[in-house]
N, C-alpha and C. Protein backbone atom coordinates (compact mmCIF):
# COMPACT_ATOMS: atom_id res chain seq x y z
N UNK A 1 -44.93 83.41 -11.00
CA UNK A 1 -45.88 82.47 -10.43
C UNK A 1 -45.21 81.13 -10.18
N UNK A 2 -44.33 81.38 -9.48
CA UNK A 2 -43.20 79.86 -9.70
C UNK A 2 -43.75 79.32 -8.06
N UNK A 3 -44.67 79.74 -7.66
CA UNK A 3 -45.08 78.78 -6.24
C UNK A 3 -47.00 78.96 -6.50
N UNK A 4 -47.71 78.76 -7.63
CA UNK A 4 -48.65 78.96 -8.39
C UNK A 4 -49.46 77.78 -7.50
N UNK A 5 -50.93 77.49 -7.48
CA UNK A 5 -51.47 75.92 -6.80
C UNK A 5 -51.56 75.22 -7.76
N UNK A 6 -51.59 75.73 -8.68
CA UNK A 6 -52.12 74.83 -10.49
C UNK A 6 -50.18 74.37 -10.97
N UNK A 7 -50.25 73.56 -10.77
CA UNK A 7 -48.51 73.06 -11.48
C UNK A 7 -48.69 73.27 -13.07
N UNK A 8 -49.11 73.53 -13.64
CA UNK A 8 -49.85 73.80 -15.17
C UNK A 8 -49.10 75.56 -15.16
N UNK A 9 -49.44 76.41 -14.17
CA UNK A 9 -49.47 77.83 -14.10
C UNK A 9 -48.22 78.26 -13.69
N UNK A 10 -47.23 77.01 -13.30
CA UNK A 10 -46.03 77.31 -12.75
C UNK A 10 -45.19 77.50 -13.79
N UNK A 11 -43.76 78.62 -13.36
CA UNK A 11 -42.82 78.69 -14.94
C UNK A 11 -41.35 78.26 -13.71
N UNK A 12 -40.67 78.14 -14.24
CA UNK A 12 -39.14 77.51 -14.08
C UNK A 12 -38.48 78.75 -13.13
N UNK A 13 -37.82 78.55 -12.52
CA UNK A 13 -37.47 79.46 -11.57
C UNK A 13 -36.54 80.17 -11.75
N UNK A 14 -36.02 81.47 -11.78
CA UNK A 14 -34.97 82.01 -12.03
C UNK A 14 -33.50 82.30 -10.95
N UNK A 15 -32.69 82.14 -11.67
CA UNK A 15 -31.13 82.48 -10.74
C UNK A 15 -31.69 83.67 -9.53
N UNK A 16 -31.99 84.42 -10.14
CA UNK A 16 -31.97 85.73 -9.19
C UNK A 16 -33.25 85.62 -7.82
N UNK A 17 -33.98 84.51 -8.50
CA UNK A 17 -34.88 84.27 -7.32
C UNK A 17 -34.40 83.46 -6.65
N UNK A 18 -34.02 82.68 -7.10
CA UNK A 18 -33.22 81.56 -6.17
C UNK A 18 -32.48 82.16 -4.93
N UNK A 19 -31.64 83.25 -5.46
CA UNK A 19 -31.07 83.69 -5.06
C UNK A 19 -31.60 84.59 -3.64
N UNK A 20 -32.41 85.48 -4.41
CA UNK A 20 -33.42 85.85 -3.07
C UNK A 20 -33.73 85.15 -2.20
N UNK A 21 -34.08 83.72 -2.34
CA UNK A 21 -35.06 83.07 -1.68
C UNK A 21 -34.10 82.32 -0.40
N UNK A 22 -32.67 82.02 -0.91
CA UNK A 22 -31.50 81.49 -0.39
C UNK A 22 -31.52 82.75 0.65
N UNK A 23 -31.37 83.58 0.13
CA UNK A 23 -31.14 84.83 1.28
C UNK A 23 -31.68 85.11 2.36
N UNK A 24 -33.05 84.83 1.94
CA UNK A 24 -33.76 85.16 2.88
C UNK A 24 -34.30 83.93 3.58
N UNK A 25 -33.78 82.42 3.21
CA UNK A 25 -33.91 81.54 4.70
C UNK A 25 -32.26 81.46 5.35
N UNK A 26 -31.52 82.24 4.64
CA UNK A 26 -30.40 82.61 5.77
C UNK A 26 -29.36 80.96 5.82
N UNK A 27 -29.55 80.63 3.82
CA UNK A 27 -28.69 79.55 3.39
C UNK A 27 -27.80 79.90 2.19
N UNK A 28 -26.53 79.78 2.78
CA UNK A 28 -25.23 80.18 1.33
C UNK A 28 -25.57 79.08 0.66
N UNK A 29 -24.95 80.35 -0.36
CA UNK A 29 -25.42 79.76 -2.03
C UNK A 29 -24.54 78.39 -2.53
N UNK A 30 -23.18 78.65 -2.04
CA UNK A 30 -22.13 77.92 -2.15
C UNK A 30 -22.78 76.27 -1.29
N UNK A 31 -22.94 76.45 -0.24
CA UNK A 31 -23.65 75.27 0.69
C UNK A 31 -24.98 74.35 -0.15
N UNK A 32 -25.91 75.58 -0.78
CA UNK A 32 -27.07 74.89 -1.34
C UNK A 32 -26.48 74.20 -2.47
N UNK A 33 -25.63 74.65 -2.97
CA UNK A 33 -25.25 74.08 -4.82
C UNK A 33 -24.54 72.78 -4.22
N UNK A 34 -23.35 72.97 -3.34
CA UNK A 34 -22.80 71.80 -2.93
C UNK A 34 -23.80 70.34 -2.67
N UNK A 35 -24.86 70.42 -1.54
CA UNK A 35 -25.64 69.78 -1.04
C UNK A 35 -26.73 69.48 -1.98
N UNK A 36 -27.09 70.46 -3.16
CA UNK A 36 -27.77 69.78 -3.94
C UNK A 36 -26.84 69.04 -4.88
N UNK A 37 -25.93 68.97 -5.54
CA UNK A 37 -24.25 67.79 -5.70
C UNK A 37 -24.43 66.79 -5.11
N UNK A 38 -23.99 66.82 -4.09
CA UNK A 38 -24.54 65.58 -3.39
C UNK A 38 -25.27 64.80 -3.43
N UNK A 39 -26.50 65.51 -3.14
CA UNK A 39 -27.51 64.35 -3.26
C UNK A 39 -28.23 63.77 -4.09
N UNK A 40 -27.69 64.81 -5.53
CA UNK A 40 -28.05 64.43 -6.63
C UNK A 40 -27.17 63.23 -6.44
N UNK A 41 -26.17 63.12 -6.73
CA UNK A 41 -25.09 61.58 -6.76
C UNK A 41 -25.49 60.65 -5.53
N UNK A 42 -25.35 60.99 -4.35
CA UNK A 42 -25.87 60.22 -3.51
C UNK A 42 -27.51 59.42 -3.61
N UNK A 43 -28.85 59.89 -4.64
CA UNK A 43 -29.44 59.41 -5.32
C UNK A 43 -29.39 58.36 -6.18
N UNK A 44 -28.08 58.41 -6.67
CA UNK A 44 -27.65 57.66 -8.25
C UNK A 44 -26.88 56.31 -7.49
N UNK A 45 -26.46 56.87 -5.89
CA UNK A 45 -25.50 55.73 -5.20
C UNK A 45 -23.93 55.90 -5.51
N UNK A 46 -23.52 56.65 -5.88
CA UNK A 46 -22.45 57.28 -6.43
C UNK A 46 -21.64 57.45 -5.34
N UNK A 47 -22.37 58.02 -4.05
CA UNK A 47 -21.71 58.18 -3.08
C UNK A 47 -22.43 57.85 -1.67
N UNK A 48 -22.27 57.44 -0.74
CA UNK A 48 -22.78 56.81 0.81
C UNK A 48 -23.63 57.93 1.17
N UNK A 49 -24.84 57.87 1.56
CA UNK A 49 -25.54 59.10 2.43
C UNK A 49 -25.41 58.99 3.89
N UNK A 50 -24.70 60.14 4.22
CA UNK A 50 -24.47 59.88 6.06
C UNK A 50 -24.71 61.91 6.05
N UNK A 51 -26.03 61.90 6.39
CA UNK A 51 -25.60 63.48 6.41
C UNK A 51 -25.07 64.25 7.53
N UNK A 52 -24.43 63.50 8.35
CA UNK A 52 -23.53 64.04 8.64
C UNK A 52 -22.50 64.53 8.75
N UNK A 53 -22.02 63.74 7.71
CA UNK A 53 -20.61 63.79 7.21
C UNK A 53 -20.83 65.06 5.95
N UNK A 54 -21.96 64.41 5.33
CA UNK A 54 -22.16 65.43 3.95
C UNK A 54 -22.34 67.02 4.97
N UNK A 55 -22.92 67.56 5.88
CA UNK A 55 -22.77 68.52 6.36
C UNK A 55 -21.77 69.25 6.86
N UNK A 56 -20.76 68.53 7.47
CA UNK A 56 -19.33 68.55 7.58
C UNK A 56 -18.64 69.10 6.41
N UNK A 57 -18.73 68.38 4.83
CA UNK A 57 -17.82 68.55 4.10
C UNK A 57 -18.41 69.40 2.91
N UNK A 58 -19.83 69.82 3.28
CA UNK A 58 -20.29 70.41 2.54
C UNK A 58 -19.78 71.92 3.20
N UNK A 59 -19.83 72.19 4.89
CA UNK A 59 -18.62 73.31 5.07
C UNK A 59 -17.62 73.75 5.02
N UNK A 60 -16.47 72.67 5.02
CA UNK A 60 -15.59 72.29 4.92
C UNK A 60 -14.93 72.74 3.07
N UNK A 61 -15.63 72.09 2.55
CA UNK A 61 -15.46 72.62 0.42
C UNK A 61 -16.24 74.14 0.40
N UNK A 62 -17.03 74.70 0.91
CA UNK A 62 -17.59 75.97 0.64
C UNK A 62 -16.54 76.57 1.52
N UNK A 63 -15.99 76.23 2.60
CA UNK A 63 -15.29 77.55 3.16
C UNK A 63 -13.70 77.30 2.34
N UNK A 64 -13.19 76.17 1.78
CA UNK A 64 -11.90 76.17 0.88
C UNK A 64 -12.68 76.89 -0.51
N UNK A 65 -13.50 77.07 -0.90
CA UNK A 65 -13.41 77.57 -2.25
C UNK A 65 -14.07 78.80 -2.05
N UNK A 66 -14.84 79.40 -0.96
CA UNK A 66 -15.32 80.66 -0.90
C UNK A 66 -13.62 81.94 -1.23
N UNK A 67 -14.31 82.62 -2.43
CA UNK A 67 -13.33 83.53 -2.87
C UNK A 67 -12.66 83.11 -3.64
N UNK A 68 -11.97 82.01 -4.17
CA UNK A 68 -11.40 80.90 -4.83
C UNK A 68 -11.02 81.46 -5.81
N UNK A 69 -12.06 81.85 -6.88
CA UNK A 69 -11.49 82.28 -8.27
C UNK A 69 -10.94 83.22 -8.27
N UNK A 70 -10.95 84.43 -7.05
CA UNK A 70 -10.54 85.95 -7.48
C UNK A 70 -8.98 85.63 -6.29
N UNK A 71 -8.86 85.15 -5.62
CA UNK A 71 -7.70 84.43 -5.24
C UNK A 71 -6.74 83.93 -5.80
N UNK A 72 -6.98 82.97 -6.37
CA UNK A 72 -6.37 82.01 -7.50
C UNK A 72 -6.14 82.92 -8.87
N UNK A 73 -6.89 83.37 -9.47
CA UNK A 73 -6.30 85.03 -10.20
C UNK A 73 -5.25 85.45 -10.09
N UNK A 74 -5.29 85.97 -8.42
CA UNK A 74 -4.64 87.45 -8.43
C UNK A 74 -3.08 86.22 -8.48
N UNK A 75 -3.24 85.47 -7.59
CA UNK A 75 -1.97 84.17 -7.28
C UNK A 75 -1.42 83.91 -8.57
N UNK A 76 -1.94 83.07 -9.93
CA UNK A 76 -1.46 82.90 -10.94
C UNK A 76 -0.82 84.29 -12.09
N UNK A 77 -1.99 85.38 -11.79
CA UNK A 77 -1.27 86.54 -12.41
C UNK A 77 0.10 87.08 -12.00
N UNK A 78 0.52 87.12 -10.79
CA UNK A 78 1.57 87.02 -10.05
C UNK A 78 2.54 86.19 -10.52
N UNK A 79 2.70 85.15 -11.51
CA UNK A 79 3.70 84.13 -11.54
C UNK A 79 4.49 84.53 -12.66
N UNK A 80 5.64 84.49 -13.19
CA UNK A 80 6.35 84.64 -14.11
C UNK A 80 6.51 83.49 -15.27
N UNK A 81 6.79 84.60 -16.60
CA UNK A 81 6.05 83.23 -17.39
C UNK A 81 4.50 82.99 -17.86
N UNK A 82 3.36 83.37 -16.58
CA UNK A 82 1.95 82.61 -17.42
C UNK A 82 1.47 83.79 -17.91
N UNK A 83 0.55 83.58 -18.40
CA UNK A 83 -0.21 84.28 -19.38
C UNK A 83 -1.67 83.42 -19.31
N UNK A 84 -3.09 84.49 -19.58
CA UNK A 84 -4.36 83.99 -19.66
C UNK A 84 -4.43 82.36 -20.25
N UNK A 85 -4.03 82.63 -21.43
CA UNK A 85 -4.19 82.02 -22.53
C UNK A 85 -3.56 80.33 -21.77
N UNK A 86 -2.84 80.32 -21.37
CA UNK A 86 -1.97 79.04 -20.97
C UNK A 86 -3.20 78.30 -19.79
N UNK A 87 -4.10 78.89 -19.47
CA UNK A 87 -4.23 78.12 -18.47
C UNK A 87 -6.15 78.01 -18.76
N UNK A 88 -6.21 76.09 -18.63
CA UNK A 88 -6.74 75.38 -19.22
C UNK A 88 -8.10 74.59 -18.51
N UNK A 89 -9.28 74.96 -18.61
CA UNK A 89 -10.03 74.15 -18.09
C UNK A 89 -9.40 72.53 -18.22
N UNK A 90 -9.28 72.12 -18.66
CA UNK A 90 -8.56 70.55 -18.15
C UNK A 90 -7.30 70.14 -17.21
N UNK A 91 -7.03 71.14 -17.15
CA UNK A 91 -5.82 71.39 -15.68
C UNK A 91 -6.69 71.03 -14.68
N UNK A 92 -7.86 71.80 -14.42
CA UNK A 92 -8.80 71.34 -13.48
C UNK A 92 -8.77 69.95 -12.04
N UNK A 93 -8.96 69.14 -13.41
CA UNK A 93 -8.73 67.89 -12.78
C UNK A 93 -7.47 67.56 -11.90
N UNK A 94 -6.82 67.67 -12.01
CA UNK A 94 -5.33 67.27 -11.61
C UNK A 94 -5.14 67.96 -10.85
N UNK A 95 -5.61 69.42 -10.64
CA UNK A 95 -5.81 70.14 -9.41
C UNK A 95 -6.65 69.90 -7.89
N UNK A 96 -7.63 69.25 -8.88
CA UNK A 96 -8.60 68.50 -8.11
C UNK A 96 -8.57 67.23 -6.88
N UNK A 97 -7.06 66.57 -7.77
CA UNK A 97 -6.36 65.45 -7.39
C UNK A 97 -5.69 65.99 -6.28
N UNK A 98 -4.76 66.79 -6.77
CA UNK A 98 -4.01 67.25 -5.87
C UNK A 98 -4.66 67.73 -4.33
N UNK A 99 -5.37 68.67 -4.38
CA UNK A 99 -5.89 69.06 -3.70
C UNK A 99 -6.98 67.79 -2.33
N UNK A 100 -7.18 66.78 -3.31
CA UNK A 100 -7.62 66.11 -2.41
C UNK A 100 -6.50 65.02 -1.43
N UNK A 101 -5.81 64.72 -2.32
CA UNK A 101 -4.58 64.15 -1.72
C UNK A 101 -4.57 65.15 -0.77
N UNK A 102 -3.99 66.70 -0.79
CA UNK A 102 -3.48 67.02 0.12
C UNK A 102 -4.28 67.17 1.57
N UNK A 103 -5.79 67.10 1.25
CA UNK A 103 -6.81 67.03 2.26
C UNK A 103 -6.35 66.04 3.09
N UNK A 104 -6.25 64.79 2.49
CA UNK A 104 -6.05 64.05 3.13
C UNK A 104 -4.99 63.68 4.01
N UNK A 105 -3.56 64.08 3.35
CA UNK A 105 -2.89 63.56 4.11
C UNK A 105 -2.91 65.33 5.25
N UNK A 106 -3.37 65.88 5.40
CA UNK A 106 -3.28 67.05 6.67
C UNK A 106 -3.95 66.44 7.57
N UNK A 107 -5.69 65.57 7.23
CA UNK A 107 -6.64 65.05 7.98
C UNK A 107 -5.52 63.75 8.67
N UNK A 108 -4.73 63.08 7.73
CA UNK A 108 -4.23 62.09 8.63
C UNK A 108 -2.93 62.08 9.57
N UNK A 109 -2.25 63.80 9.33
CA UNK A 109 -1.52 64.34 10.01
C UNK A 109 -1.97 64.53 11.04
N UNK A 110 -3.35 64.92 11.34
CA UNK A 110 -3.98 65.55 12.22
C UNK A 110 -4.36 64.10 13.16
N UNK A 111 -4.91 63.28 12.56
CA UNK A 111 -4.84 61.78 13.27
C UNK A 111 -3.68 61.45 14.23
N UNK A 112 -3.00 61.85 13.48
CA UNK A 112 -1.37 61.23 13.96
C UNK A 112 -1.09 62.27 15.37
N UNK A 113 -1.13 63.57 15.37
CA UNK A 113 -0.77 63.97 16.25
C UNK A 113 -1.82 63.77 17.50
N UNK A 114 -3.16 63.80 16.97
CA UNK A 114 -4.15 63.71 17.96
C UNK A 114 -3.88 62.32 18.86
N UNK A 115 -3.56 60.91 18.39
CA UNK A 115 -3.68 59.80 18.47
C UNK A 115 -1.98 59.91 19.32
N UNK A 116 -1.03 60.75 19.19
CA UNK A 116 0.17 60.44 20.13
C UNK A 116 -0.29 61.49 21.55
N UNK A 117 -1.13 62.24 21.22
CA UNK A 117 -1.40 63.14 22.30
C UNK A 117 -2.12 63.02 23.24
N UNK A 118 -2.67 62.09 24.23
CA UNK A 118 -3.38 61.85 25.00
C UNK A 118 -4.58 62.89 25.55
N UNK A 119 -6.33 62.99 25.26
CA UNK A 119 -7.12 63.87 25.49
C UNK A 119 -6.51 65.28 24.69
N UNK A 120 -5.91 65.56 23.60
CA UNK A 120 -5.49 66.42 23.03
C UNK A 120 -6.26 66.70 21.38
N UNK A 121 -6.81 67.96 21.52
CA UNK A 121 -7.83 68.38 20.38
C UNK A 121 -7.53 68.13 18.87
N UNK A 122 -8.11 67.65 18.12
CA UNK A 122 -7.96 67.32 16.98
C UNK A 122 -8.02 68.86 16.16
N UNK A 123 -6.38 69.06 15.72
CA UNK A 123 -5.79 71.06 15.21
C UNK A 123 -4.92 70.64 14.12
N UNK A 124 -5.38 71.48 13.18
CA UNK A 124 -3.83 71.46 11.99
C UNK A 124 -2.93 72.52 12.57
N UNK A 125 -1.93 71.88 12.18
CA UNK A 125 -0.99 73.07 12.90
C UNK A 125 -0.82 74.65 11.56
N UNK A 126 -0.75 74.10 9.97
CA UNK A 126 -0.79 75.14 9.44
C UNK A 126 -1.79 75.75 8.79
């Protein structure tokens, strides 16, 4: 009864409905969690609300991390040397870093070539 008229009669909603319910207005799950992120912080002022941009990068982070963990798995199991055990939710961060640095400087690679290229499409080359 989680859409009940009495808010008294309503109970807390479950993962798996959520889930349904995502499905069936034809919105990834990855997109909703992101965008609700957002605007939770963008609420708090944490971060600028331009949703356009937030729509942009809310595709942009769901299509870099769609598959992510079973990727990143198979990649680190592959390495010589690691083992489960070695590898650390607090690595996290610094990955995090990295990764955004490297966003950035591709986005301002991409500046650079667009900006010497006259009417020429804004493309990463790799």
């Amino acid at each position: 009864m989680i859409f009940h008229n009495d808010p008294e009669k309503r109970r807390p909603i479950h993962l798996t409905e959520v889930t349904v319910l995502l499905k069936a207005l034809e919105i990834d799950e990855l997109e909703a969690h992101f965008t609700a992120e957002l605007m939770e912080r963008a609420a708090k002022n944490e971060v600028s609300h331009d949703s356009i941009a937030y729509e942009k990068v809310i595709d942009l982070v769901s299509e870099v991390v769609r598959d992510l963990p079973a990727k990143l798995t198979e990649a680190l199991m592959h390495l010589e040397g690691i083992e489960p055990y070695t590898i650390r939710k607090e690595h996290g961060r610094g990955l995090q870093k990295a990764v955004i640095n490297l966003v950035i400087r591709e986005y301002q690679a991409c500046i650079e070539r667009r900006d010497s290229r006259p009417n020429s499409l804004f493309t990463f080359d790799g």
